[in-house]
PDB file of N, CA and C in Angstrom:
ATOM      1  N   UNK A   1     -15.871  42.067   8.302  1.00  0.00           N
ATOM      2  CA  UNK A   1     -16.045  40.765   7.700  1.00  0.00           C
ATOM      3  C   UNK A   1     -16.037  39.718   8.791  1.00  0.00           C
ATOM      4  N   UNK A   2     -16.521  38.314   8.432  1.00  0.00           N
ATOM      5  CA  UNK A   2     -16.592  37.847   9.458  1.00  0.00           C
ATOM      6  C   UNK A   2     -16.311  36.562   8.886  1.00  0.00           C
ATOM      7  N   UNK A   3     -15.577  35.530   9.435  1.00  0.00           N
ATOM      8  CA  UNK A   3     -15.476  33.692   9.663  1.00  0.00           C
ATOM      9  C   UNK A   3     -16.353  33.141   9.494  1.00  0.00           C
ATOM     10  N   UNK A   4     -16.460  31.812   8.881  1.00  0.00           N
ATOM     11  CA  UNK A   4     -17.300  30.477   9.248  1.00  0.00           C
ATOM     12  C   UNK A   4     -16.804  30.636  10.829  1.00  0.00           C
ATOM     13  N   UNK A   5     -17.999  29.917  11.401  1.00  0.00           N
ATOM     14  CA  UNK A   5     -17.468  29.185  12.661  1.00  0.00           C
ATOM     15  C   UNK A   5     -17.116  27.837  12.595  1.00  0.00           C
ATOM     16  N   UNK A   6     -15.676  27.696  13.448  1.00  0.00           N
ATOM     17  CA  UNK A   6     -15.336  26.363  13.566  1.00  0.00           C
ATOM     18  C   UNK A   6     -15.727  25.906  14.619  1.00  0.00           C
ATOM     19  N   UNK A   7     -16.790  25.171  14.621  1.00  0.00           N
ATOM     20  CA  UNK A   7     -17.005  24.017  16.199  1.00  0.00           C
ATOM     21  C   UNK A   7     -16.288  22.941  16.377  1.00  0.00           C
ATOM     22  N   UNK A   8     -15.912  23.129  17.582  1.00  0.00           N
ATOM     23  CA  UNK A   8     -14.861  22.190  18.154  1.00  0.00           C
ATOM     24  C   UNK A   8     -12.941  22.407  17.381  1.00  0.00           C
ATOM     25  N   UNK A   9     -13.151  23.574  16.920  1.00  0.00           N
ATOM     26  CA  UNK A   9     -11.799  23.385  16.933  1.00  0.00           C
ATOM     27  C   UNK A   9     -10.907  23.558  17.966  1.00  0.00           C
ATOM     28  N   UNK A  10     -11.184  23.801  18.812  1.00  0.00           N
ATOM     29  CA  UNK A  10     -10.230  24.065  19.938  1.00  0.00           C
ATOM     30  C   UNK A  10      -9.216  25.318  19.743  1.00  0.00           C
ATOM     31  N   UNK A  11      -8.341  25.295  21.005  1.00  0.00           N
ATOM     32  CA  UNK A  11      -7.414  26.261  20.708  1.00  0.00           C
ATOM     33  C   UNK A  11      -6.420  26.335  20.159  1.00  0.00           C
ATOM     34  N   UNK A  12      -6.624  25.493  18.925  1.00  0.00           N
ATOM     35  CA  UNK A  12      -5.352  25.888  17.714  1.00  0.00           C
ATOM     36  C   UNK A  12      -6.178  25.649  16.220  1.00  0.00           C
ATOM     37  N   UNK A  13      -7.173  26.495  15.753  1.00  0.00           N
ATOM     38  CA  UNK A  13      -8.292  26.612  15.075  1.00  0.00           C
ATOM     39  C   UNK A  13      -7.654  26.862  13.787  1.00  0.00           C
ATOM     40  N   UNK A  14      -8.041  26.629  12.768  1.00  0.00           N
ATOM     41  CA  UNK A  14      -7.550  26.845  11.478  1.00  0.00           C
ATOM     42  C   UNK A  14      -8.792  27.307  10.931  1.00  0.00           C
ATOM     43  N   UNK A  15      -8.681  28.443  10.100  1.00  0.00           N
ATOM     44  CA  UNK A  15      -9.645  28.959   8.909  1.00  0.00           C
ATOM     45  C   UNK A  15      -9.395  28.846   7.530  1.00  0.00           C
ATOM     46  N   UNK A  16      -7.980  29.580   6.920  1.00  0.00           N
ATOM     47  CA  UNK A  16      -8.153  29.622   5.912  1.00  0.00           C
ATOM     48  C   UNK A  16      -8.621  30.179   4.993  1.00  0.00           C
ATOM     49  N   UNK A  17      -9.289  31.322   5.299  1.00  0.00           N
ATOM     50  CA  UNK A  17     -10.580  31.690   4.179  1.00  0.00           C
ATOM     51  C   UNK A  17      -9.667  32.999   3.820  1.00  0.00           C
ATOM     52  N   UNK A  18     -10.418  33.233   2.913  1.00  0.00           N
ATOM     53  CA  UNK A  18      -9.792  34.428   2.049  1.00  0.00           C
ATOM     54  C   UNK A  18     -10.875  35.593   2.042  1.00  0.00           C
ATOM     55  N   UNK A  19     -10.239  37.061   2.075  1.00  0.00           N
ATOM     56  CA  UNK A  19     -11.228  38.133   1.619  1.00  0.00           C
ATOM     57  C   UNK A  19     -10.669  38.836   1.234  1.00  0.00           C
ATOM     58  N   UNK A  20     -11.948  39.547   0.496  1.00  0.00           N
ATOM     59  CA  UNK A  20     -10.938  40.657  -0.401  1.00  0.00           C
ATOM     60  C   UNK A  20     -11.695  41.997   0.087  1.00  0.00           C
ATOM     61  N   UNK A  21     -10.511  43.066   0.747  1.00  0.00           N
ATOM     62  CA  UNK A  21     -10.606  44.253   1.254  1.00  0.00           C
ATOM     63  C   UNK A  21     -10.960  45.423   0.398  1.00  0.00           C
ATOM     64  N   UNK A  22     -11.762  45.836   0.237  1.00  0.00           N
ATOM     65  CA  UNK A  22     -12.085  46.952  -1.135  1.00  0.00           C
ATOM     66  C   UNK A  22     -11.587  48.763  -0.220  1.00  0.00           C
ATOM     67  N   UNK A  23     -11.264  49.042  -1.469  1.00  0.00           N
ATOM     68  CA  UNK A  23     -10.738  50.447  -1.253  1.00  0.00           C
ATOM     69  C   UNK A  23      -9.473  50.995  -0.079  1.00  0.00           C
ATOM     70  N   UNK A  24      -8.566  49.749   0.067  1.00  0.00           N
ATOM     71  CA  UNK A  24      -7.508  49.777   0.261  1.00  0.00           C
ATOM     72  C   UNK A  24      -6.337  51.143   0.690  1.00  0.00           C
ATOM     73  N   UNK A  25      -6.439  51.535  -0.676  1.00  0.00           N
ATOM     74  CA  UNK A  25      -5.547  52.855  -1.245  1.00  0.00           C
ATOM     75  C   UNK A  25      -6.509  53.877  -0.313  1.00  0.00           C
ATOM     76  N   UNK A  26      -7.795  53.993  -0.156  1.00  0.00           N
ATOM     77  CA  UNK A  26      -8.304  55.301   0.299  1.00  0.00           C
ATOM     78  C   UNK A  26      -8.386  54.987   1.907  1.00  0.00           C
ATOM     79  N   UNK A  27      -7.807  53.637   2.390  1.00  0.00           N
ATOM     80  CA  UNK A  27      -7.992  53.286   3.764  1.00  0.00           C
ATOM     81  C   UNK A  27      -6.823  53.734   4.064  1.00  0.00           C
ATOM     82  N   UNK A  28      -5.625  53.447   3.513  1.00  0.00           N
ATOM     83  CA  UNK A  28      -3.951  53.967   3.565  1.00  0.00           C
ATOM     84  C   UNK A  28      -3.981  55.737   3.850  1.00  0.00           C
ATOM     85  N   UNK A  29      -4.774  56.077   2.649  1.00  0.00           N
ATOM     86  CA  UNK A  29      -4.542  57.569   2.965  1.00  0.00           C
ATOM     87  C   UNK A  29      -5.252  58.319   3.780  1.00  0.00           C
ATOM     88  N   UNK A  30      -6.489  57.271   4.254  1.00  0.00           N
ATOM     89  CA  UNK A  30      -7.130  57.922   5.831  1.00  0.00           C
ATOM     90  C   UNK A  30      -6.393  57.652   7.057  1.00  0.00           C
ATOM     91  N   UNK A  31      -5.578  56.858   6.897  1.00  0.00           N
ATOM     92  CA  UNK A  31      -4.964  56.848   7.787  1.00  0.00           C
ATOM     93  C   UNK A  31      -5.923  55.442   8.900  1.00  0.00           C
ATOM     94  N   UNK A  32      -6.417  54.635   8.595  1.00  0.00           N
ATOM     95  CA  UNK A  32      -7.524  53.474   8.681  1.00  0.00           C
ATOM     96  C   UNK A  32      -5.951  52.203   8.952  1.00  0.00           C
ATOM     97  N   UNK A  33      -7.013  51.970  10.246  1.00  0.00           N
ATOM     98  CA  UNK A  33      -6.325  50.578  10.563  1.00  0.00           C
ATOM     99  C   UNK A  33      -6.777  49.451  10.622  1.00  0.00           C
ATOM    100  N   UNK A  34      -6.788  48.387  10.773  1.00  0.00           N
ATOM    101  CA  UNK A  34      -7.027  46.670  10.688  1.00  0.00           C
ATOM    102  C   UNK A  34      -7.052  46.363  11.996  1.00  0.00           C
ATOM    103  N   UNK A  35      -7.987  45.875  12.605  1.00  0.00           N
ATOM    104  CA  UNK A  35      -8.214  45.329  13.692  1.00  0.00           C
ATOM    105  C   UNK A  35      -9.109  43.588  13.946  1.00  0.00           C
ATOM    106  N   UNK A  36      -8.287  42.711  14.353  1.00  0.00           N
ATOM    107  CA  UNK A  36      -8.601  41.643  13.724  1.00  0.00           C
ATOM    108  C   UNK A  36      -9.436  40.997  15.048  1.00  0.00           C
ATOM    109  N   UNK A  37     -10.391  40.503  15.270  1.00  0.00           N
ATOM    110  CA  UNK A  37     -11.336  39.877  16.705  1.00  0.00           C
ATOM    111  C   UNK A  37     -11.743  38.779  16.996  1.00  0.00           C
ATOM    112  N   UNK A  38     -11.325  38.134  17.602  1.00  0.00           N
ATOM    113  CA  UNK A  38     -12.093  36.832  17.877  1.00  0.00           C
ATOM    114  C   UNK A  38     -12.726  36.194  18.915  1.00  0.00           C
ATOM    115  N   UNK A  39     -13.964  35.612  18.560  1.00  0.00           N
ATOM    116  CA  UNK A  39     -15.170  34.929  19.833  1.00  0.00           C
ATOM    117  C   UNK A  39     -15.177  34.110  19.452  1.00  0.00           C
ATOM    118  N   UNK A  40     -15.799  33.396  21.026  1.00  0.00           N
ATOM    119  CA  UNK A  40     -16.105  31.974  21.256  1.00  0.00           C
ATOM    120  C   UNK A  40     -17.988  31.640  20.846  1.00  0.00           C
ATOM    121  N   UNK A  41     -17.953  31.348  19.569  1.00  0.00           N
ATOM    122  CA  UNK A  41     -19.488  31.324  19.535  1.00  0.00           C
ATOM    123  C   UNK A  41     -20.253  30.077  20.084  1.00  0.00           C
ATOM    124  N   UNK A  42     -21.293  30.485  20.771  1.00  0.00           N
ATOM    125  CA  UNK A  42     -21.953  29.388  21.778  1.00  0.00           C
ATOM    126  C   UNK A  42     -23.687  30.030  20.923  1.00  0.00           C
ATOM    127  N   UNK A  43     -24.347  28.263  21.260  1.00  0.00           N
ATOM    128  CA  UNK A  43     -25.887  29.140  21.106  1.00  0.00           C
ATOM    129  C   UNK A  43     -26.253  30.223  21.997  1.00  0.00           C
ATOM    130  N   UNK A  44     -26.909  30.909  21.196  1.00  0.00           N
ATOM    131  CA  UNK A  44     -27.565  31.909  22.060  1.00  0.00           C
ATOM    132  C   UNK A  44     -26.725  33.566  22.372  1.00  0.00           C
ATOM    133  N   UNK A  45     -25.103  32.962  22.215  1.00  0.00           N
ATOM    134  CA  UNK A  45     -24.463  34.495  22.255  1.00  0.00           C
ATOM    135  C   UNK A  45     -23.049  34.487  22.054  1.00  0.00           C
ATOM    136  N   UNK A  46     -21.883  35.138  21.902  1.00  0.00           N
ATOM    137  CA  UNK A  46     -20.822  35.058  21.334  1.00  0.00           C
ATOM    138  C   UNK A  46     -19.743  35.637  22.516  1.00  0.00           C
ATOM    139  N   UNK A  47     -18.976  35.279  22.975  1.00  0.00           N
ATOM    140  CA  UNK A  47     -17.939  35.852  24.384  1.00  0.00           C
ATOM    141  C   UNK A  47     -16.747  35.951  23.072  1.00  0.00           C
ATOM    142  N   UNK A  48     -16.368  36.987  23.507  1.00  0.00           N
ATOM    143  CA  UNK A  48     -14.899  37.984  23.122  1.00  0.00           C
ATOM    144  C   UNK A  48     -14.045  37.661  23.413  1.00  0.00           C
ATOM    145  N   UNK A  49     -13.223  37.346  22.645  1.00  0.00           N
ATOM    146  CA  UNK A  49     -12.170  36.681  23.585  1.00  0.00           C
ATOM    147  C   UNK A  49     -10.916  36.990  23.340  1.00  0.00           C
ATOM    148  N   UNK A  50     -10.476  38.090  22.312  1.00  0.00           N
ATOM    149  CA  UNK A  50      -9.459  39.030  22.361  1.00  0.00           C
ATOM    150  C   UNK A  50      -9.092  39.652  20.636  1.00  0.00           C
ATOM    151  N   UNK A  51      -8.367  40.729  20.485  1.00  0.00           N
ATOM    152  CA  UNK A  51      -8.277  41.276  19.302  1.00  0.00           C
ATOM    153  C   UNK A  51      -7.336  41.739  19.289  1.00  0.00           C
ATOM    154  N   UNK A  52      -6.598  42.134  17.990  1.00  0.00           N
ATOM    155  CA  UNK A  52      -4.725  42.719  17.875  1.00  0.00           C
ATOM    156  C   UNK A  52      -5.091  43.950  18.087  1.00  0.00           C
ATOM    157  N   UNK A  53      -3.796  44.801  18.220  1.00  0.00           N
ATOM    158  CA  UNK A  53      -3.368  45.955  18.042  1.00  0.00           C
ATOM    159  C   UNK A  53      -3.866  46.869  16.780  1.00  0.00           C
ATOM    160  N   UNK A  54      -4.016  47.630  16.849  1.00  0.00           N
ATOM    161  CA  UNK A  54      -4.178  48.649  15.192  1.00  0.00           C
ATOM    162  C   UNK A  54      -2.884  48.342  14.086  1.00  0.00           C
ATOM    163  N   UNK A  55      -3.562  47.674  13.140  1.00  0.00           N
ATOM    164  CA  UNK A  55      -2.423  47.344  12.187  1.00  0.00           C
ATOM    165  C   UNK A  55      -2.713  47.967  10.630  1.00  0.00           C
ATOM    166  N   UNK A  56      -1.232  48.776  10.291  1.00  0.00           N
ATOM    167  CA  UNK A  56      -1.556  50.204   9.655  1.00  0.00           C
ATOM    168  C   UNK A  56      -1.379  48.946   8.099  1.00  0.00           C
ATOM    169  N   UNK A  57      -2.378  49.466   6.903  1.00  0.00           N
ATOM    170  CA  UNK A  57      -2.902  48.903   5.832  1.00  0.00           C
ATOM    171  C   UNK A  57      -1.233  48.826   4.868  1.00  0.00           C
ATOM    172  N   UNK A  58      -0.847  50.335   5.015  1.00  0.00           N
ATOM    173  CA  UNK A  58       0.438  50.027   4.296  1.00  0.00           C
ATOM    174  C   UNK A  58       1.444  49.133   3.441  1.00  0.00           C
ATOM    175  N   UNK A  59       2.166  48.492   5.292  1.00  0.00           N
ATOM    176  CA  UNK A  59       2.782  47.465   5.108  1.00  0.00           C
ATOM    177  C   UNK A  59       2.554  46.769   4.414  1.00  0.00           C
ATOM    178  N   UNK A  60       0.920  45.915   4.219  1.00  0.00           N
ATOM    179  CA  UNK A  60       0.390  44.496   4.152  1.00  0.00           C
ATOM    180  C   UNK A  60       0.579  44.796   2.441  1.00  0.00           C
ATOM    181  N   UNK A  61       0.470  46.216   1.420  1.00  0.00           N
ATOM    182  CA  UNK A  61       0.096  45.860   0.348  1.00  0.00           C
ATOM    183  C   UNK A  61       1.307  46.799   0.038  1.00  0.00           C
ATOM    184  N   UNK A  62       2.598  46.919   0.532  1.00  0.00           N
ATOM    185  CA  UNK A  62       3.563  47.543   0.061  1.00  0.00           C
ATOM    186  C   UNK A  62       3.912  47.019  -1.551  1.00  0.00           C
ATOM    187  N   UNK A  63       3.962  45.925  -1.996  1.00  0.00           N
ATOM    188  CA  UNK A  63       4.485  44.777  -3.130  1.00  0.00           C
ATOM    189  C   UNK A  63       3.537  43.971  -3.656  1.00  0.00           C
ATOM    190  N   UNK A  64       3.745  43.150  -4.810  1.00  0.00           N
ATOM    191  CA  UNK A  64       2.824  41.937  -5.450  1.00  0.00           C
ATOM    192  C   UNK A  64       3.153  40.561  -4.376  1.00  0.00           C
ATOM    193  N   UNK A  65       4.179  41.016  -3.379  1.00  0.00           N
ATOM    194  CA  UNK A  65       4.838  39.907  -2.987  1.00  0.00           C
ATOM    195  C   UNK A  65       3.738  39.310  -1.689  1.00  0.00           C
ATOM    196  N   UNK A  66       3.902  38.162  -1.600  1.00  0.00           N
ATOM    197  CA  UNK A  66       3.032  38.183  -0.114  1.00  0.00           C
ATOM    198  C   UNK A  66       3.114  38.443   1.011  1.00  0.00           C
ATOM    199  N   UNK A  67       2.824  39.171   2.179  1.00  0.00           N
ATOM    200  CA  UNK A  67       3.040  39.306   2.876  1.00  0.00           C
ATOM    201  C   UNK A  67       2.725  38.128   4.321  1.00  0.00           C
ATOM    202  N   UNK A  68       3.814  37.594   5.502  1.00  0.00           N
ATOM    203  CA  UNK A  68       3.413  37.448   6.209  1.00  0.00           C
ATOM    204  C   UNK A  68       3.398  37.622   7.978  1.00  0.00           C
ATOM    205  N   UNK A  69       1.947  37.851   8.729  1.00  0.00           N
ATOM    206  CA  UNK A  69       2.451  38.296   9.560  1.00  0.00           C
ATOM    207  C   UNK A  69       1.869  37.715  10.932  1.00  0.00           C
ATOM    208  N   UNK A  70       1.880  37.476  12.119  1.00  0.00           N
ATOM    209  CA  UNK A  70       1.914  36.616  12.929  1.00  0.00           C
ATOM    210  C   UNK A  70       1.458  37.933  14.213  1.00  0.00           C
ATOM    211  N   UNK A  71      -0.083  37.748  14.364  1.00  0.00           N
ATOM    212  CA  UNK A  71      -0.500  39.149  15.507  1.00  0.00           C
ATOM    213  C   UNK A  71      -0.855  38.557  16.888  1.00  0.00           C
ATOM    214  N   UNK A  72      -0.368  39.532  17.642  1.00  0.00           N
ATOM    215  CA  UNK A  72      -0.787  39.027  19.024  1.00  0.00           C
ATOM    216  C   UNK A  72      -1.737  39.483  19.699  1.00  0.00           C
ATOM    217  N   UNK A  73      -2.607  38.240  19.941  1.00  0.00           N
ATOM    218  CA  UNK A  73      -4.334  38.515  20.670  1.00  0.00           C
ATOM    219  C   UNK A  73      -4.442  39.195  21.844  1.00  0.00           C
ATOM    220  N   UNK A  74      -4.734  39.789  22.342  1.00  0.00           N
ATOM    221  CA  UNK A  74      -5.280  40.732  23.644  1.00  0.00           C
ATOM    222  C   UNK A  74      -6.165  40.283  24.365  1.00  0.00           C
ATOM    223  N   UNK A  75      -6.587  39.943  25.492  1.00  0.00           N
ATOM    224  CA  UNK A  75      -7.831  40.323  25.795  1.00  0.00           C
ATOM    225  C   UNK A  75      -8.668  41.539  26.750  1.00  0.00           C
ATOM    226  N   UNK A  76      -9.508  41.479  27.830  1.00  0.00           N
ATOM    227  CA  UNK A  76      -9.675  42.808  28.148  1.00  0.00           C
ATOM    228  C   UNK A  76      -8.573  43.544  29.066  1.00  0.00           C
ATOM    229  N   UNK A  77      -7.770  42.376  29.558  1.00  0.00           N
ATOM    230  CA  UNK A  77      -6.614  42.828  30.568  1.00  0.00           C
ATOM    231  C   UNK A  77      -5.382  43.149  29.640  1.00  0.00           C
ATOM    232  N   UNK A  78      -5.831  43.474  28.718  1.00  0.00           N
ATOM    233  CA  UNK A  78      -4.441  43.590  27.654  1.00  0.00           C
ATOM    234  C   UNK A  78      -3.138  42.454  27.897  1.00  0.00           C
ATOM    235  N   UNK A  79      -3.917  41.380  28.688  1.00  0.00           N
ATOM    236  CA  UNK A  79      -2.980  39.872  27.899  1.00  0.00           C
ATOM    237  C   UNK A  79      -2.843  39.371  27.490  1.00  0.00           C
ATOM    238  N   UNK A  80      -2.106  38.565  26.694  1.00  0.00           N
ATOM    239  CA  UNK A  80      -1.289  37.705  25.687  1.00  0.00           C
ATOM    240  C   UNK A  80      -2.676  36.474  25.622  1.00  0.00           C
ATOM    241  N   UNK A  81      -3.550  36.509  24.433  1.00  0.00           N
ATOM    242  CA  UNK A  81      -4.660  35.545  24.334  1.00  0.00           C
ATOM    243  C   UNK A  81      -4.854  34.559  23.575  1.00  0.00           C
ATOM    244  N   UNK A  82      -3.357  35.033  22.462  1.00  0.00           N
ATOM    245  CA  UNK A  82      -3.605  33.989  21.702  1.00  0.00           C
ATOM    246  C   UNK A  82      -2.911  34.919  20.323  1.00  0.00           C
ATOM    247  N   UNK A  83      -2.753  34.089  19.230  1.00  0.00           N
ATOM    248  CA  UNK A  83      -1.916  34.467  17.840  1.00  0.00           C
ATOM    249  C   UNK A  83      -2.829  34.319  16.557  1.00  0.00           C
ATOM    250  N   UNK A  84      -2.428  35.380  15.619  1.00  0.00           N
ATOM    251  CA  UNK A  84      -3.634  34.915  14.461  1.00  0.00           C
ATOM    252  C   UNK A  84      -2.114  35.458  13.707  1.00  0.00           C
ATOM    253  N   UNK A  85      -2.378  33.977  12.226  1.00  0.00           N
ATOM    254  CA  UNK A  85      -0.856  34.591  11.476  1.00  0.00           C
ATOM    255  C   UNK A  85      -2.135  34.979  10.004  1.00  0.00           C
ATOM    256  N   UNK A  86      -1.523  36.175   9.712  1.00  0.00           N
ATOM    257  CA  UNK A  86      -2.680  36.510   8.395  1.00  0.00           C
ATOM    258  C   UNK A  86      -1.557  36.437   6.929  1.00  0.00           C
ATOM    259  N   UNK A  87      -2.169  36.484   5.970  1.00  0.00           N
ATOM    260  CA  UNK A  87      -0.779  36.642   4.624  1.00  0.00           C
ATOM    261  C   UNK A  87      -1.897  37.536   4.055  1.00  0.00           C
ATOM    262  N   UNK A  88      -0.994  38.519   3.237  1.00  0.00           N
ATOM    263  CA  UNK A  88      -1.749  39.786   2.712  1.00  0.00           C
ATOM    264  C   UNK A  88      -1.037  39.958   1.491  1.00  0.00           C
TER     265      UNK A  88
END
């Protein structure tokens, strides 16, 4: 799935948006993880600019309750790039 792009938000970007993940339960029992990515979109082409860890489906839909959780961005040097907080 993918974002609106925000232009000009800078580096403390807000989205907001909501999606809805289908087949959940059969992602849990494959054993399927969540991997969350984010670029810098420019005309003409998109630079990478870091993504979380493998995050197991489980947790996020253990309850009706909400979940929230606060992931830490990577980039190719596996350093600290930045935070995405998701609620599930």
């Amino acid at each position: 799935m993918e974002t609106d792009v925000k232009d000009g938000a800078g580096k403390h970007a807000v989205w907001n948006e909501k999606f809805c993940l289908s087949n959940i339960q059969q992602q849990c029992l494959a054993g399927k993880k969540l991997i969350l990515e984010a670029y810098d979109k420019d005309p003409g082409s998109s630079d990478w600019l870091g993504s979380t860890n493998k995050v197991s489906f489980a947790p996020l839909i253990q309850n009706d309750e909400p979940v929230t959780q606060t992931l830490i961005m990577f980039d190719k040097d596996k350093k600290k790039s930045g935070d995405i907080t998701i609620q599930t």
